[in-house]
C-alpha atoms as a PDB file:
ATOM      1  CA  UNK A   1     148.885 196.917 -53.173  1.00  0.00           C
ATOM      2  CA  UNK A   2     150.748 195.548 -50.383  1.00  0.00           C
ATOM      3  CA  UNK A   3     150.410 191.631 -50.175  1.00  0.00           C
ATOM      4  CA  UNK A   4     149.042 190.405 -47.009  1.00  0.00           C
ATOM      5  CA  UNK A   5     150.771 187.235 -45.765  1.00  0.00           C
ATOM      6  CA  UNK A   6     149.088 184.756 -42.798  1.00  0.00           C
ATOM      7  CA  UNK A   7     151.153 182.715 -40.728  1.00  0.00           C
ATOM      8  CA  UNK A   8     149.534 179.263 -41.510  1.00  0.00           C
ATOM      9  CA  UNK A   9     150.687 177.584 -37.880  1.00  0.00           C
ATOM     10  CA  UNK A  10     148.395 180.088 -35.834  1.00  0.00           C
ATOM     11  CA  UNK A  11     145.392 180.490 -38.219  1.00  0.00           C
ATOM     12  CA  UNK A  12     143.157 177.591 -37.114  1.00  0.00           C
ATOM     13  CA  UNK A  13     139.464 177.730 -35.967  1.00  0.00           C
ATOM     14  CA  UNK A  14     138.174 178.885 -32.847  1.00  0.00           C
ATOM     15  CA  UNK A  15     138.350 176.011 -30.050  1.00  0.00           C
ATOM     16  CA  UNK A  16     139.499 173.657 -32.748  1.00  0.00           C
ATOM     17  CA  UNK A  17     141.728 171.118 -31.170  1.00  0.00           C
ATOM     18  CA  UNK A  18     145.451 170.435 -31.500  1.00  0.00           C
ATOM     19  CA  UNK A  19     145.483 168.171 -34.530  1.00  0.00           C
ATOM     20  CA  UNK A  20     147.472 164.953 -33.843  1.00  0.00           C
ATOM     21  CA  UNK A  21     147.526 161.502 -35.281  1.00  0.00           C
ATOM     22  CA  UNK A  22     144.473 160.439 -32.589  1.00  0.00           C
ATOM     23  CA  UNK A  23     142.178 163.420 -33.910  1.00  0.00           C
ATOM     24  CA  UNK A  24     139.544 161.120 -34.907  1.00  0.00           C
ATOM     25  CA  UNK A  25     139.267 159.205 -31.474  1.00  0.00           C
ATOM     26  CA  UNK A  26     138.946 162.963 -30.080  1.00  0.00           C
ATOM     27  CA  UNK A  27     135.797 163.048 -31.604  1.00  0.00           C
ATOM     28  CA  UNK A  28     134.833 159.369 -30.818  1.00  0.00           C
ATOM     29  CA  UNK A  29     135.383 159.878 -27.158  1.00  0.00           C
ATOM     30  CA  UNK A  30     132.551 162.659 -27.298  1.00  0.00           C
ATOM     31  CA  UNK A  31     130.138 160.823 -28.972  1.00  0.00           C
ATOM     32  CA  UNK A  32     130.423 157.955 -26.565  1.00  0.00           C
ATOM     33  CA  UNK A  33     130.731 160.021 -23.606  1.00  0.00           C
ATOM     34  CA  UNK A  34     127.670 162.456 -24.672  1.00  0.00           C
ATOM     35  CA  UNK A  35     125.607 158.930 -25.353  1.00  0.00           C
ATOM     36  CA  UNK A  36     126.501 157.759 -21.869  1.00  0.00           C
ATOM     37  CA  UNK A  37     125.279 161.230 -20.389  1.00  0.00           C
ATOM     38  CA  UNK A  38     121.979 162.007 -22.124  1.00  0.00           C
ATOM     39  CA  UNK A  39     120.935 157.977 -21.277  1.00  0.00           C
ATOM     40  CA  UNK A  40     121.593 159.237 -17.785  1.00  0.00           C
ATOM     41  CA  UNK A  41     120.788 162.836 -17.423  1.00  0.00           C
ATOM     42  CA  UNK A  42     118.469 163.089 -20.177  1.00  0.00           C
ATOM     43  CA  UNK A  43     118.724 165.472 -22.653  1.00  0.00           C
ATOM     44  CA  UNK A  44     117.138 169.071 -21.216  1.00  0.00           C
ATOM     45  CA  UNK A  45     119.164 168.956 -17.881  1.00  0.00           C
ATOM     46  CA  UNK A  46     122.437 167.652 -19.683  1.00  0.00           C
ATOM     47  CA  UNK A  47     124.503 170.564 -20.747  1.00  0.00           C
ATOM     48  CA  UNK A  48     127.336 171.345 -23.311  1.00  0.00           C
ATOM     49  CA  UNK A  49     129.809 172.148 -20.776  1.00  0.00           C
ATOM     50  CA  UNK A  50     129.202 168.958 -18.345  1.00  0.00           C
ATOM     51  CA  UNK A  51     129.332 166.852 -21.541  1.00  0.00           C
ATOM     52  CA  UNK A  52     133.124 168.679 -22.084  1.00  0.00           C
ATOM     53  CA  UNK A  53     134.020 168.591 -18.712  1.00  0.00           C
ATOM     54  CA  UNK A  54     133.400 164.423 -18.592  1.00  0.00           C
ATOM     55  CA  UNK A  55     135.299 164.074 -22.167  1.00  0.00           C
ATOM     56  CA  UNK A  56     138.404 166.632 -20.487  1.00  0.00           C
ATOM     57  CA  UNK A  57     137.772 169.322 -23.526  1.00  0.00           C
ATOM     58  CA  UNK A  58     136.666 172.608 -23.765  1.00  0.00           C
ATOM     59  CA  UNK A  59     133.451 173.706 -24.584  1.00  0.00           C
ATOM     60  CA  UNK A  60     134.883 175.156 -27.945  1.00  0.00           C
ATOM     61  CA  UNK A  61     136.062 171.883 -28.610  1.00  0.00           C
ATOM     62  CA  UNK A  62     132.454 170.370 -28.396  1.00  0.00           C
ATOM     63  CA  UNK A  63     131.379 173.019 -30.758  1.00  0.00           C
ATOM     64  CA  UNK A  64     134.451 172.457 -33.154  1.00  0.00           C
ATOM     65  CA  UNK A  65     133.254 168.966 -34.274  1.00  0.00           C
ATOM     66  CA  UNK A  66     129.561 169.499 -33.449  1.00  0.00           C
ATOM     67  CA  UNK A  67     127.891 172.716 -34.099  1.00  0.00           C
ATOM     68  CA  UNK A  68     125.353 171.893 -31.686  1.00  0.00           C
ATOM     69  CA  UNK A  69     123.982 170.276 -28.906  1.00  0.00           C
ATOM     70  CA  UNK A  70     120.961 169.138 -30.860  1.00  0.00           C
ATOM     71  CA  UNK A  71     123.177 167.971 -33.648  1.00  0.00           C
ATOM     72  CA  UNK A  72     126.022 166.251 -31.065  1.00  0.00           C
ATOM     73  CA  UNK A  73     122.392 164.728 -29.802  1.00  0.00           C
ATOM     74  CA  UNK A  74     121.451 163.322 -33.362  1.00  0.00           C
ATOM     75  CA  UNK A  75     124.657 161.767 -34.134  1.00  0.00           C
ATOM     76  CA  UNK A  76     124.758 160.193 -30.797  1.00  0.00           C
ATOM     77  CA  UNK A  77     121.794 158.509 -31.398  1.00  0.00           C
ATOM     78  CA  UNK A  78     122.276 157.589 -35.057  1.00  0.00           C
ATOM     79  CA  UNK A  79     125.629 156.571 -34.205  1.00  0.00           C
ATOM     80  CA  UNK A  80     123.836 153.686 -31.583  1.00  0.00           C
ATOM     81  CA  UNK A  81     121.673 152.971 -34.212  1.00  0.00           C
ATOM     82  CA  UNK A  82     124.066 151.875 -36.531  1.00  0.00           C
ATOM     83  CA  UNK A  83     125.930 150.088 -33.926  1.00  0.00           C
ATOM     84  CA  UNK A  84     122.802 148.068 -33.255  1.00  0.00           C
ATOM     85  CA  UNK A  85     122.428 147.303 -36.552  1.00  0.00           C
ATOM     86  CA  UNK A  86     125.383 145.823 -37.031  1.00  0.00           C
ATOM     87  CA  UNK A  87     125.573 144.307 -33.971  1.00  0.00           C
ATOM     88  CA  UNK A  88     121.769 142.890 -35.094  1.00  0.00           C
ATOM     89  CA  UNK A  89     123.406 141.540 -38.143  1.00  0.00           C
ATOM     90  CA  UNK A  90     126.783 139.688 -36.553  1.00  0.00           C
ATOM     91  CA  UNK A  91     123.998 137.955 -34.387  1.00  0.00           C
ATOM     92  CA  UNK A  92     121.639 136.649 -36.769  1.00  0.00           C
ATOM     93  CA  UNK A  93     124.873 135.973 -39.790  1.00  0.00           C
ATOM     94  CA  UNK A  94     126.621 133.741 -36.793  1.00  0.00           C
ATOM     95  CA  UNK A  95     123.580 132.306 -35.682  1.00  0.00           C
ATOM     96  CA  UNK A  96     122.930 128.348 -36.751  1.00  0.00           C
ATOM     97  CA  UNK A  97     119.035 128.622 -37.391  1.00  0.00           C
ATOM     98  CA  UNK A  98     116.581 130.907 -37.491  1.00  0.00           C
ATOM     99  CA  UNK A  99     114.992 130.604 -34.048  1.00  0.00           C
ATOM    100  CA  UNK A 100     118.947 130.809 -32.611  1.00  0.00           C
ATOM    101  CA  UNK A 101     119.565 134.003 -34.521  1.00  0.00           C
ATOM    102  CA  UNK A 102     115.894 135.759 -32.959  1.00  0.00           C
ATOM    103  CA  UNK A 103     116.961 134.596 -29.692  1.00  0.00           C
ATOM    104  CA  UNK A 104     120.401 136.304 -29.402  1.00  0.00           C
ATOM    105  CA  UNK A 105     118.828 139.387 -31.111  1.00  0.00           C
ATOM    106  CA  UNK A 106     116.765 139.551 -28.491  1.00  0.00           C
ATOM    107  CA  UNK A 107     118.845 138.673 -25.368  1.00  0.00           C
ATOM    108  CA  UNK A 108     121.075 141.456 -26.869  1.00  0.00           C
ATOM    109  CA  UNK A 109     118.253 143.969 -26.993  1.00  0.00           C
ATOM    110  CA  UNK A 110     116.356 143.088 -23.900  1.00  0.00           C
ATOM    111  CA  UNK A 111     119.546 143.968 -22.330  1.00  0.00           C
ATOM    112  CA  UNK A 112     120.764 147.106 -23.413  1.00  0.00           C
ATOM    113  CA  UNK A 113     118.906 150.794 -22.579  1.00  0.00           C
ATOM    114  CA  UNK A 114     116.833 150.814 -25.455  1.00  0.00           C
ATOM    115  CA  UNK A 115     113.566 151.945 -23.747  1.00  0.00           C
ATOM    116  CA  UNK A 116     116.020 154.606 -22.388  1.00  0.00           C
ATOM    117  CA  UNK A 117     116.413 155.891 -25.921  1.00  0.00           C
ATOM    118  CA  UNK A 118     112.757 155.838 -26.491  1.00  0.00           C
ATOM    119  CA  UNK A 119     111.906 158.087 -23.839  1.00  0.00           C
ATOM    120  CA  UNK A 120     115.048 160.317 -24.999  1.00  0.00           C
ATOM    121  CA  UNK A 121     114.131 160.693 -28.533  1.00  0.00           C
ATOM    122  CA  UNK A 122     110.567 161.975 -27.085  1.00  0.00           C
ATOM    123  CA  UNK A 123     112.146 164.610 -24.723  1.00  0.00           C
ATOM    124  CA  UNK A 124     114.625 166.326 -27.320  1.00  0.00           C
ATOM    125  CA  UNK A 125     111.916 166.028 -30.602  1.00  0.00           C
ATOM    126  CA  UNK A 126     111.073 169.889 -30.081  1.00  0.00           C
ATOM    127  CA  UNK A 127     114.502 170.450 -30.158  1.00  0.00           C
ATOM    128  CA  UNK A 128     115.478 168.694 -32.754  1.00  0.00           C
ATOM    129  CA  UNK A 129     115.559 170.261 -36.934  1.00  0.00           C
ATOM    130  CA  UNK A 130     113.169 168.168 -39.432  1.00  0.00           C
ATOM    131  CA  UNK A 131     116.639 167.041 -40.819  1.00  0.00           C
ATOM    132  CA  UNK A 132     118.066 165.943 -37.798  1.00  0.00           C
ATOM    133  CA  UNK A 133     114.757 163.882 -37.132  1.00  0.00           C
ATOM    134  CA  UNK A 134     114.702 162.190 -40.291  1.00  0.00           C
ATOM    135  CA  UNK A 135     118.413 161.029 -40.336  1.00  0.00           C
ATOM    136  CA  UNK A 136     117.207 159.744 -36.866  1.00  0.00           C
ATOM    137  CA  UNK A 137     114.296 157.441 -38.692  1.00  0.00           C
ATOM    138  CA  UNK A 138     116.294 156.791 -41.368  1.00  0.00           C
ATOM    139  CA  UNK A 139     119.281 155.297 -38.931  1.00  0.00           C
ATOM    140  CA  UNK A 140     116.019 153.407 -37.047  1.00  0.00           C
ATOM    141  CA  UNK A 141     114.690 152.545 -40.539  1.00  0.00           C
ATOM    142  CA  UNK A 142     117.972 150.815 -41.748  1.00  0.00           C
ATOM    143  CA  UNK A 143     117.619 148.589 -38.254  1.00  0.00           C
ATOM    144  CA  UNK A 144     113.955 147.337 -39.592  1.00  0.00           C
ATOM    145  CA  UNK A 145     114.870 146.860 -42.924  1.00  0.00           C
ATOM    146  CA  UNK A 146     117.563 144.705 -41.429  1.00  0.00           C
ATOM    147  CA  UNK A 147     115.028 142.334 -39.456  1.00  0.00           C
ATOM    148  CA  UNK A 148     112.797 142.213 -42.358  1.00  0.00           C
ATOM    149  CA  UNK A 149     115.246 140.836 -44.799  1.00  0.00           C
ATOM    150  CA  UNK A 150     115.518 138.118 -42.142  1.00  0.00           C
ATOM    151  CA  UNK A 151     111.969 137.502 -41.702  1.00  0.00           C
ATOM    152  CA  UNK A 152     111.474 137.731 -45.951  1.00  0.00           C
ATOM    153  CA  UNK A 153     114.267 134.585 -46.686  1.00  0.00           C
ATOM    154  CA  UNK A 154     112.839 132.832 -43.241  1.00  0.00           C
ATOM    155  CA  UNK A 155     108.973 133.112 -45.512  1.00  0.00           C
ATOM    156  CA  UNK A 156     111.173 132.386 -48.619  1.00  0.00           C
ATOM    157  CA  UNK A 157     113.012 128.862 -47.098  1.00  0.00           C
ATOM    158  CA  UNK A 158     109.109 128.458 -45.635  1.00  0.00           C
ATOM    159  CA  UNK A 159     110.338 128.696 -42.725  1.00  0.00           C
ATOM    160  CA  UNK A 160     107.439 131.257 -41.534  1.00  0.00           C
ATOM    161  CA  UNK A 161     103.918 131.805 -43.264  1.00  0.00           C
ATOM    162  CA  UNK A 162     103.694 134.445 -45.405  1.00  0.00           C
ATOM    163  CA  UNK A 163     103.422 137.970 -44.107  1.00  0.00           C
ATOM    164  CA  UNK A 164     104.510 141.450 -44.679  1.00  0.00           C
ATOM    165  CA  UNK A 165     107.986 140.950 -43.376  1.00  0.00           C
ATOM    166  CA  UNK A 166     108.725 144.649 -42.662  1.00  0.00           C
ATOM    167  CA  UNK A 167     105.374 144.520 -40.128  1.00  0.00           C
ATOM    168  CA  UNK A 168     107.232 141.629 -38.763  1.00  0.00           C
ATOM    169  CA  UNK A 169     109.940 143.498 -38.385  1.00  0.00           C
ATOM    170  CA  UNK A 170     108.205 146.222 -36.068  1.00  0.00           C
ATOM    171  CA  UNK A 171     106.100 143.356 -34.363  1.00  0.00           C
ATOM    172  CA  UNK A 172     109.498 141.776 -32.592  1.00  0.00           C
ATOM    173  CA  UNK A 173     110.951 145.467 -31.847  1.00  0.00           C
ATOM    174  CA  UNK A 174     107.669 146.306 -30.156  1.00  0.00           C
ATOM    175  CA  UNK A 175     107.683 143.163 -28.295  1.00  0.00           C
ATOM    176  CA  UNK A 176     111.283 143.635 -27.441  1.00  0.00           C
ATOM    177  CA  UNK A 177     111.046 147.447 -26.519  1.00  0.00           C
ATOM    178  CA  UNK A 178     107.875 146.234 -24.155  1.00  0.00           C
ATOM    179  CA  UNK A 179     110.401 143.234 -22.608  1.00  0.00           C
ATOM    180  CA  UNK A 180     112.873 145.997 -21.887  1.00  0.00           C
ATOM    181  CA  UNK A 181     111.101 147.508 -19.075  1.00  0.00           C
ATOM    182  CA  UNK A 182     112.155 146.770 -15.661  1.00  0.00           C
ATOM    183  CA  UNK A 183     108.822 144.966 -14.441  1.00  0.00           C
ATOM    184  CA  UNK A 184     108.934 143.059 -16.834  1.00  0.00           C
ATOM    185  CA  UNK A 185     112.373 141.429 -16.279  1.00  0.00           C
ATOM    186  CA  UNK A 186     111.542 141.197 -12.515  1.00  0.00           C
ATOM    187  CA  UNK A 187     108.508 138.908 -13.201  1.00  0.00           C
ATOM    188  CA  UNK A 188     110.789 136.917 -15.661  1.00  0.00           C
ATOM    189  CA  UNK A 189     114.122 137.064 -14.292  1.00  0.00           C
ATOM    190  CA  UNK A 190     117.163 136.752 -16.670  1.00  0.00           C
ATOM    191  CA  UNK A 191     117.555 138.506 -19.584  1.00  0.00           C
ATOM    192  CA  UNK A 192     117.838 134.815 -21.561  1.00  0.00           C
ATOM    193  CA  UNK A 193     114.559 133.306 -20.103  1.00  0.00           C
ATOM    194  CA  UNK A 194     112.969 136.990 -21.315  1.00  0.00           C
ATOM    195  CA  UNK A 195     113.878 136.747 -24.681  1.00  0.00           C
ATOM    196  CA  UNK A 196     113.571 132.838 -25.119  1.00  0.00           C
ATOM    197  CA  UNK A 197     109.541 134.097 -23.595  1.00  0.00           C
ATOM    198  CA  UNK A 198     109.420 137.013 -26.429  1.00  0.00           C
ATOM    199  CA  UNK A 199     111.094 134.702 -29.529  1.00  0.00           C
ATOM    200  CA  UNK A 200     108.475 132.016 -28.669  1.00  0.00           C
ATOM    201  CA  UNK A 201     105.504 134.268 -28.409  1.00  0.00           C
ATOM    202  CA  UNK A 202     106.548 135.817 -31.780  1.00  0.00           C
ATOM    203  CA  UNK A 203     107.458 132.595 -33.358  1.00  0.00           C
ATOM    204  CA  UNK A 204     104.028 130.883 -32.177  1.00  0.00           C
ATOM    205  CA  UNK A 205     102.280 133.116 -34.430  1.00  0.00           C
ATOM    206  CA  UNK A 206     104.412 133.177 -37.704  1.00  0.00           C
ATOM    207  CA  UNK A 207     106.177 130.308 -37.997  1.00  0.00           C
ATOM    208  CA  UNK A 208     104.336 128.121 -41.030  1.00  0.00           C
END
């Protein structure tokens, strides 16, 4: 039987880019951009093809590191998930006390889009696979857990009365998604005298 050979240099995936030593910020630059765009546009009226046309790639290229846009949507959001997370933890590690470390947490969250990505998450959910969902909570999950390790060695130092820290946990994000709309930072002003308002509500009713 005759052998068949392939030329190695031209077999390579449809709309796969050119690989070079900055392939991985290829892929970065699409997640941020696509993040950017579905904050803005939302994620129905955002297509594929505007999302390559802002990164300067093809539409193949999109599809070469993301097979989808529901799945390019997932690890958009998972991937600002886990950038608030650790941006959560730098805040409250650096922070002197407890009260300190809450109030940069919350200057920090009052003042990004984060009711943005509430209202996102509920447009695409019928688009979205039950896998792609739960890597979603689990992402948001990890962000809790995070607070409620806080609030669990605050209750442990005595610091705050006993309570089930990871309720605790969704308490302040509730109060800090709520603080996040636009009226309410109008009636309040900075972003500082917002969250110094939300840390001292929360603290007034769990500290010990």
């Amino acid at each position: 039987m005759e052998a068949i050979t392939i030329n190695k240099q031209t077999q390579r995936s449809r709309g796969r880019p050119k690989q070079t030593k900055d392939d991985l910020s290829i892929q970065e630059v699409i997640i941020a951009t696509a993040s950017r765009l579905f904050l803005e546009i939302g994620y129905e009226s955002l297509s594929l093809h505007e999302i390559a046309n802002a990164c300067n790639v093809t539409k193949p290229t999109i599809y070469y590191y993301f097979t989808s846009k529901s799945e390019l949507f997932k690890v958009a959001i998972t991937t600002m998930l886990k950038n608030v997370h650790q941006n959560t933890m730098h805040l409250l590690n650096e922070a002197d006390n407890m009260e300190a470390g809450l109030l940069r947490v919350a200057e920090a969250r009052i003042a990004s889009p984060h009711i943005k990505v509430e209202m996102l998450l509920k447009e695409a959910e019928s688009s979205l696979s039950e896998e792609q969902l739960q890597e979603i909570k689990d992402a948001e999950q990890r962000v809790y857990l995070l607070l409620s390790n806080f609030f669990q060695a605050a209750m442990d130092e005595g610091l705050l009365r006993k309570d089930d820290p990871l309720f605790l946990a969704h308490t302040f994000s509730t109060m800090l998604l709520i603080s996040n709309r636009e009226d309410a930072l109008r009636l309040q002003g900075s972003h500082l005298e917002l969250a110094e308002k939300v840390v001292g509500l929360f603290l007034k009713g769990t500290l010990a």
